[in-house]
C-alpha atoms as a PDB file:
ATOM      1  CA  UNK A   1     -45.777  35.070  19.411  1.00  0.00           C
ATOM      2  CA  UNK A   2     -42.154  33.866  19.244  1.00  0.00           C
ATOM      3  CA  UNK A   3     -43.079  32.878  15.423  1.00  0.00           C
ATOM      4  CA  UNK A   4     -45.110  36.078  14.339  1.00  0.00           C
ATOM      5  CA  UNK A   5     -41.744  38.433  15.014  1.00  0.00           C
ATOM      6  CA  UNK A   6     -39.480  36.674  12.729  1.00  0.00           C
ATOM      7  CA  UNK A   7     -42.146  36.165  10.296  1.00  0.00           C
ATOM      8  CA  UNK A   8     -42.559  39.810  10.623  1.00  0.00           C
ATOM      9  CA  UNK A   9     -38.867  40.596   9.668  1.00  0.00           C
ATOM     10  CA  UNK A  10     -38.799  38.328   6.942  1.00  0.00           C
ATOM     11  CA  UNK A  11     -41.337  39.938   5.642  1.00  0.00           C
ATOM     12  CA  UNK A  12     -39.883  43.291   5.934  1.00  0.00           C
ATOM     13  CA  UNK A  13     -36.884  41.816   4.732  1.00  0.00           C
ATOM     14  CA  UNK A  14     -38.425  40.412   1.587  1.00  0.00           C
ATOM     15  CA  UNK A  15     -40.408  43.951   0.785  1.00  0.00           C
ATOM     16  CA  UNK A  16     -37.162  46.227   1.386  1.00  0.00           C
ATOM     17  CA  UNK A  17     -35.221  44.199  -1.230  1.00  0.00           C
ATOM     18  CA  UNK A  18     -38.091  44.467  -3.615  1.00  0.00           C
ATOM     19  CA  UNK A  19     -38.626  48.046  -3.541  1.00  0.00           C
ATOM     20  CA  UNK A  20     -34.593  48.415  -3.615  1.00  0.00           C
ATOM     21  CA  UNK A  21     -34.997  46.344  -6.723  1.00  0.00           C
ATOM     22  CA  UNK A  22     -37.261  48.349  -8.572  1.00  0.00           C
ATOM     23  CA  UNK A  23     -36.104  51.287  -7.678  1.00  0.00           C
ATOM     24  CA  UNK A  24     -32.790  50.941  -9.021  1.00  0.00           C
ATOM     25  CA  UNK A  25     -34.166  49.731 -12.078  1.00  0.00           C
ATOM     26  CA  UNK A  26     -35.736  52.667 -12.882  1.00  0.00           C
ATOM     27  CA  UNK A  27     -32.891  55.012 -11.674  1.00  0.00           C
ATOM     28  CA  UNK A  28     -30.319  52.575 -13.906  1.00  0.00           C
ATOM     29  CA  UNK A  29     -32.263  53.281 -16.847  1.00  0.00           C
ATOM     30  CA  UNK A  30     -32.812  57.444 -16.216  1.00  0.00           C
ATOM     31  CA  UNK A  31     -28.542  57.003 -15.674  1.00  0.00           C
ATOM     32  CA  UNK A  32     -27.722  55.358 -18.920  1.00  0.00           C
ATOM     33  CA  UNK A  33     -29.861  57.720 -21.072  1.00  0.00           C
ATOM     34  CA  UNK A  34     -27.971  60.370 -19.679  1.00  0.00           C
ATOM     35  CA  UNK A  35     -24.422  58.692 -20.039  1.00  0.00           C
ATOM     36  CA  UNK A  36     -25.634  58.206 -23.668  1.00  0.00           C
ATOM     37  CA  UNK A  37     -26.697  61.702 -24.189  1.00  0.00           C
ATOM     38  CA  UNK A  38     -23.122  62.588 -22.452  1.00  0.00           C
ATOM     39  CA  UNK A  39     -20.958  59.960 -24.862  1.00  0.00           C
ATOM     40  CA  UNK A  40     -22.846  60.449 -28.615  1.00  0.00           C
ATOM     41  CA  UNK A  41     -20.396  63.268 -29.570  1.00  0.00           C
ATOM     42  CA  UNK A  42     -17.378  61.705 -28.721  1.00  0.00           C
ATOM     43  CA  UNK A  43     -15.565  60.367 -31.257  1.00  0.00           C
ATOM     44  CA  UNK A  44     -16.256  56.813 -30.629  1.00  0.00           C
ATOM     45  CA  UNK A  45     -19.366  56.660 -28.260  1.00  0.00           C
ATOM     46  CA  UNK A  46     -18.946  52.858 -27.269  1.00  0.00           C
ATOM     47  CA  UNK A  47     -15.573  53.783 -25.543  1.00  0.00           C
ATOM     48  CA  UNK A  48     -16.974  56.626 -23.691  1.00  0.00           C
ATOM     49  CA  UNK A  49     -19.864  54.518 -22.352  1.00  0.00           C
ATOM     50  CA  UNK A  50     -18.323  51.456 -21.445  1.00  0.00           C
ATOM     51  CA  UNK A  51     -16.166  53.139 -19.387  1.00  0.00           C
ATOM     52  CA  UNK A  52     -18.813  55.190 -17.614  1.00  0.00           C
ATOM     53  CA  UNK A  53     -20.939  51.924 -17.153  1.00  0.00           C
ATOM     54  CA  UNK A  54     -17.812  49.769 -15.683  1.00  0.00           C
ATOM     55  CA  UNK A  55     -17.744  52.745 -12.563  1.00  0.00           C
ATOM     56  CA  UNK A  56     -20.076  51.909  -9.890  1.00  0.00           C
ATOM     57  CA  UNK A  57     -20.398  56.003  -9.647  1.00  0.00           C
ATOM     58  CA  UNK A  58     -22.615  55.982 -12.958  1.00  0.00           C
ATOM     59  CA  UNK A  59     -25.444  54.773 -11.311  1.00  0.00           C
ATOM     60  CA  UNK A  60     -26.053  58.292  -9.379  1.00  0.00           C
ATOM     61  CA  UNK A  61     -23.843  60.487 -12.122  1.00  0.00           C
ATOM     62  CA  UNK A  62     -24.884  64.066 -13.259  1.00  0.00           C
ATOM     63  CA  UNK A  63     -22.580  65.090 -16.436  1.00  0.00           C
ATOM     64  CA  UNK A  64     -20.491  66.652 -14.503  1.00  0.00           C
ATOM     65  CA  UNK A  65     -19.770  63.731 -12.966  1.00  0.00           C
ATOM     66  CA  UNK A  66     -19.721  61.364 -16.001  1.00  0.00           C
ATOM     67  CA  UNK A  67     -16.793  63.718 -17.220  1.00  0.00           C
ATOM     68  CA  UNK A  68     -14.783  63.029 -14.124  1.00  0.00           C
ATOM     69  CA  UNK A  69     -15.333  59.494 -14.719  1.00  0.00           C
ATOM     70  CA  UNK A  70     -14.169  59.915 -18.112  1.00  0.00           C
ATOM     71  CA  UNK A  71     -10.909  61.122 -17.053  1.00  0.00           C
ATOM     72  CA  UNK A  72     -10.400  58.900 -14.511  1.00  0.00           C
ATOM     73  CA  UNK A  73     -10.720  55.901 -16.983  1.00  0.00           C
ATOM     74  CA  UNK A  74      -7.496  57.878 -18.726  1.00  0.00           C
ATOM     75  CA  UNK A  75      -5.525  57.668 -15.556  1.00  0.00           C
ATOM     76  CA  UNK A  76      -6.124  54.474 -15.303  1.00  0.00           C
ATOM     77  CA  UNK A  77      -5.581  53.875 -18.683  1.00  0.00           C
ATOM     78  CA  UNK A  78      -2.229  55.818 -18.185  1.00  0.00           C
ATOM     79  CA  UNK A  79      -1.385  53.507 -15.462  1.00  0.00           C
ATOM     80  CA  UNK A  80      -1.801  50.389 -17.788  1.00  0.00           C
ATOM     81  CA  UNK A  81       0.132  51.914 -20.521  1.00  0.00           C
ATOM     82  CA  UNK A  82       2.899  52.883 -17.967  1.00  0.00           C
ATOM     83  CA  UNK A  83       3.226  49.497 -16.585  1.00  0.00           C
ATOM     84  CA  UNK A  84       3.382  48.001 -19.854  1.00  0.00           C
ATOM     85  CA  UNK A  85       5.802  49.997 -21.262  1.00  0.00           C
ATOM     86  CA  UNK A  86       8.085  49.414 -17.859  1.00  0.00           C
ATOM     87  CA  UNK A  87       7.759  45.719 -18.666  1.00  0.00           C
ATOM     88  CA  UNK A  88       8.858  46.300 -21.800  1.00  0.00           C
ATOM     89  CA  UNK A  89      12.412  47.987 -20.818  1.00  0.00           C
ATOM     90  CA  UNK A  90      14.169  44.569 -21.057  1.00  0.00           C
ATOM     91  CA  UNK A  91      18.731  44.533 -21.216  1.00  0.00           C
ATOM     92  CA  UNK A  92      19.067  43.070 -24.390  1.00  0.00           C
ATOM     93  CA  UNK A  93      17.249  46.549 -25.885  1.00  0.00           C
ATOM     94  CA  UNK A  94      19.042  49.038 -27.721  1.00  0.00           C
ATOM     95  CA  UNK A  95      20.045  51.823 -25.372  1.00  0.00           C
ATOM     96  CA  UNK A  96      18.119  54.608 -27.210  1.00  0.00           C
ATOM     97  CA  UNK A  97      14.732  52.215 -26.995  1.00  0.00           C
ATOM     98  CA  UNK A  98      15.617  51.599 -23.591  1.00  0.00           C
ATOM     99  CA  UNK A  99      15.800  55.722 -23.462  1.00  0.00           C
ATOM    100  CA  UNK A 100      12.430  56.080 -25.026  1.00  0.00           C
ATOM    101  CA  UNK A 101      10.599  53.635 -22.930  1.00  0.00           C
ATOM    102  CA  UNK A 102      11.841  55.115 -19.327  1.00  0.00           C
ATOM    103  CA  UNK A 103      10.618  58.668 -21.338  1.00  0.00           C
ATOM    104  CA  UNK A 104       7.449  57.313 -21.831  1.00  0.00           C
ATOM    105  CA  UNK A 105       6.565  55.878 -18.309  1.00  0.00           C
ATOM    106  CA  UNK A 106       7.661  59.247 -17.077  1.00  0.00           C
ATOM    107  CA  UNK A 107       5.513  61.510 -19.528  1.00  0.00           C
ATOM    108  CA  UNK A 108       2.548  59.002 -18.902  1.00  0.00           C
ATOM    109  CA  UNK A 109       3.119  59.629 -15.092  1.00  0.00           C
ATOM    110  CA  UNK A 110       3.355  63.299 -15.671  1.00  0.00           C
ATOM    111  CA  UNK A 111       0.307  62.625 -17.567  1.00  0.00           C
ATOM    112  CA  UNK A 112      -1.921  61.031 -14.677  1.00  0.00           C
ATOM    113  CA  UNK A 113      -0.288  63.972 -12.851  1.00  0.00           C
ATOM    114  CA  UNK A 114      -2.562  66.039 -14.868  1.00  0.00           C
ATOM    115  CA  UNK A 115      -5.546  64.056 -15.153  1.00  0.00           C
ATOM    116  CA  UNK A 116      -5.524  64.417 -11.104  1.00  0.00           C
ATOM    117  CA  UNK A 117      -5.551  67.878 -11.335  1.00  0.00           C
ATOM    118  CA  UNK A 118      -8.476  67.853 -13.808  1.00  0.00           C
ATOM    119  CA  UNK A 119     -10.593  65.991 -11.872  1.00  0.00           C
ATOM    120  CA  UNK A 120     -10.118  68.825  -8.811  1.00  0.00           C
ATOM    121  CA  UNK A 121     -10.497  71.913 -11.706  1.00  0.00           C
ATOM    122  CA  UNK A 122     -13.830  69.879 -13.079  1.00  0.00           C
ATOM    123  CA  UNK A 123     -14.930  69.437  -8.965  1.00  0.00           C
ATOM    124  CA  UNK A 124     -14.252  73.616  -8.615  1.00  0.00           C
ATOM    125  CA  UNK A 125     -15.647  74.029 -11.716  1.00  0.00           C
ATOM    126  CA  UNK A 126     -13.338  75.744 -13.533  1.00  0.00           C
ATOM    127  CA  UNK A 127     -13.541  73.825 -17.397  1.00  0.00           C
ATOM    128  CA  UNK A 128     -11.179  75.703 -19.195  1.00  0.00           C
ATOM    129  CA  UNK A 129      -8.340  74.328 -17.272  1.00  0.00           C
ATOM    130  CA  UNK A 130      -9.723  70.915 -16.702  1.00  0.00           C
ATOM    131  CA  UNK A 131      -9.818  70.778 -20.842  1.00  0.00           C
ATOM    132  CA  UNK A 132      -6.218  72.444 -20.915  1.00  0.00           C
ATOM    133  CA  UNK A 133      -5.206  69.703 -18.308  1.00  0.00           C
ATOM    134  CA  UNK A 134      -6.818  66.700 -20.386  1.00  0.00           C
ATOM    135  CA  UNK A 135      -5.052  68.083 -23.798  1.00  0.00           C
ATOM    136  CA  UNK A 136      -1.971  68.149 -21.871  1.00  0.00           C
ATOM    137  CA  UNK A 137      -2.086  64.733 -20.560  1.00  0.00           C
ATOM    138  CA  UNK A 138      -3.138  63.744 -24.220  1.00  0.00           C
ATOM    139  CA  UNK A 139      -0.020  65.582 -25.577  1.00  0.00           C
ATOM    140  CA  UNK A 140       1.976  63.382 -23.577  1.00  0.00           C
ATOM    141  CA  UNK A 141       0.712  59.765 -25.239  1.00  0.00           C
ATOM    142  CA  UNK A 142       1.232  61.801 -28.557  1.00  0.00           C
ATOM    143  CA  UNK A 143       4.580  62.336 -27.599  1.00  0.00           C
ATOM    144  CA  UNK A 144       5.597  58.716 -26.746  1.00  0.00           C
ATOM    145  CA  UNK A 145       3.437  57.225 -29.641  1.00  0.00           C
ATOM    146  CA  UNK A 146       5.570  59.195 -32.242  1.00  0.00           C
ATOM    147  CA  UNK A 147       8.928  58.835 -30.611  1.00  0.00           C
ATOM    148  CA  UNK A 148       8.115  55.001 -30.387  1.00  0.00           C
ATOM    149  CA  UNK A 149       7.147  55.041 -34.020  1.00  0.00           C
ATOM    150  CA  UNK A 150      10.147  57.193 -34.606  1.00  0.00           C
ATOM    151  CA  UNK A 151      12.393  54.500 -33.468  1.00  0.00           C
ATOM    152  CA  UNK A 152      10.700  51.931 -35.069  1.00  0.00           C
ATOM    153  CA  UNK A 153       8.850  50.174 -31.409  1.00  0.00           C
ATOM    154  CA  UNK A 154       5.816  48.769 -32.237  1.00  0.00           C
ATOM    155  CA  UNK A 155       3.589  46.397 -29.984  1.00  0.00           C
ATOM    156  CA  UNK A 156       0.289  45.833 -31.078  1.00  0.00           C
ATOM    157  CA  UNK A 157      -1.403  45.549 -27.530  1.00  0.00           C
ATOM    158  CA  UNK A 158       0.174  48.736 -26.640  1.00  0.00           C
ATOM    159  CA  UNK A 159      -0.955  51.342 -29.798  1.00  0.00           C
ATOM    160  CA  UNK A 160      -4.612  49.649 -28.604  1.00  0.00           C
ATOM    161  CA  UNK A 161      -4.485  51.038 -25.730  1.00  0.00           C
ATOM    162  CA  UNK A 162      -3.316  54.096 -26.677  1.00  0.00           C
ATOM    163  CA  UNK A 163      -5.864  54.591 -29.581  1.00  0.00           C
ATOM    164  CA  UNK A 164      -8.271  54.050 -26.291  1.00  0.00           C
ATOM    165  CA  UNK A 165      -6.702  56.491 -24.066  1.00  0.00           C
ATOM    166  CA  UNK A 166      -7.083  59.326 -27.262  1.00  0.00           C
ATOM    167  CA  UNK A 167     -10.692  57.953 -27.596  1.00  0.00           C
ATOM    168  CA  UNK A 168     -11.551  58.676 -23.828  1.00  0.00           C
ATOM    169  CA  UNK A 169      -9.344  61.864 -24.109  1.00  0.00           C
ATOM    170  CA  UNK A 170     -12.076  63.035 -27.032  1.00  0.00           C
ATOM    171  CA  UNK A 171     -14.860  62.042 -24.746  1.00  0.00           C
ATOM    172  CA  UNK A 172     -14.005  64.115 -22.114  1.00  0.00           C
ATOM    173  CA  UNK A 173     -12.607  67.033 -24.034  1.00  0.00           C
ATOM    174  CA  UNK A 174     -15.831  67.022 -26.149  1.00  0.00           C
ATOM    175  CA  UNK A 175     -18.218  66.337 -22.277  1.00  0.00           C
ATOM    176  CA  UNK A 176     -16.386  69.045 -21.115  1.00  0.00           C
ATOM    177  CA  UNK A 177     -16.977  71.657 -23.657  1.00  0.00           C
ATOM    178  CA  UNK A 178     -20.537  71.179 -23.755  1.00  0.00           C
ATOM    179  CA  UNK A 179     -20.966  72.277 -20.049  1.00  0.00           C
END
């Protein structure tokens, strides 16, 4: 008797994991035809979906959802940016490049100001303004690539990301509209 009990939840133990198993399997696969349905009009699909995919969320995403994910990948692709260009700011830099690199961490938090506010217009489902939010954000990386450019600032690393953050900024504008 004392042996039969354990057995028993081992056994239960073993089955539960093996239905789990399966069962997200399937739902996985259901999730990343729809994320690839969502991401095919962007402008560059394999930026959309590999930020969808790295979100735990994906796995039980409706479009709507996959959207907000979307934009959350540009906040935190706004943060990255941000804390780059702080670590950039160093004393031995003109003053106007100084200038233009404190501007830039501020329009990038202004930015994920934005994208916040997105992600509660998408939740009430008002589109319009999460798409005027999203271009607004976007306008603000425009803003701080050009003046950088302007003034001759150029880091490699940093346009990457920001060609990223206008890719994801596509994705969502182009999710978005299609609601």
């Amino acid at each position: 008797m004392g042996l039969v009990l354990p057995l028993f939840h081992l056994t239960f133990f073993l089955l539960s994991i093996s239905f789990n198993y399966v069962g997200h399997r399937t739902h996985v696969f259901a999730d990343e035809a729809l994320i690839q349905l969502q991401c095919r009009n962007a402008e560059v699909p394999p930026t959309c979906i590999q930020c969808v995919e790295s979100d735990p969320r994906s796995q039980l995403a409706d479009k709507v959802a996959i959207a907000g994910i979307v934009i959350s990948c540009i906040s935190n692709s706004a943060k990255t940016i941000s804390g780059n260009l702080s670590d950039l700011i160093a004393p031995w830099l003109e003053k106007e490049v100084k200038r233009r690199l404190r501007e830039c961490v501020t329009e990038f938090s202004e930015a994920r100001t934005d994208l916040a506010k997105a992600i509660n217009m998408l939740k009430k489902k008002d589109y319009d303004e999460t798409n005027s939010l999203v271009v607004k954000a976007l306008h603000q990386e425009v803003e701080c690539r050009q003046s950088l450019s302007q003034y001759n600032i150029s880091y490699p690393y940093m346009e990457y990301y920001m060609t990223i953050y206008e890719q994801l900024s596509d994705a969502a504008l182009r999710i978005v509209d299609r609601f």
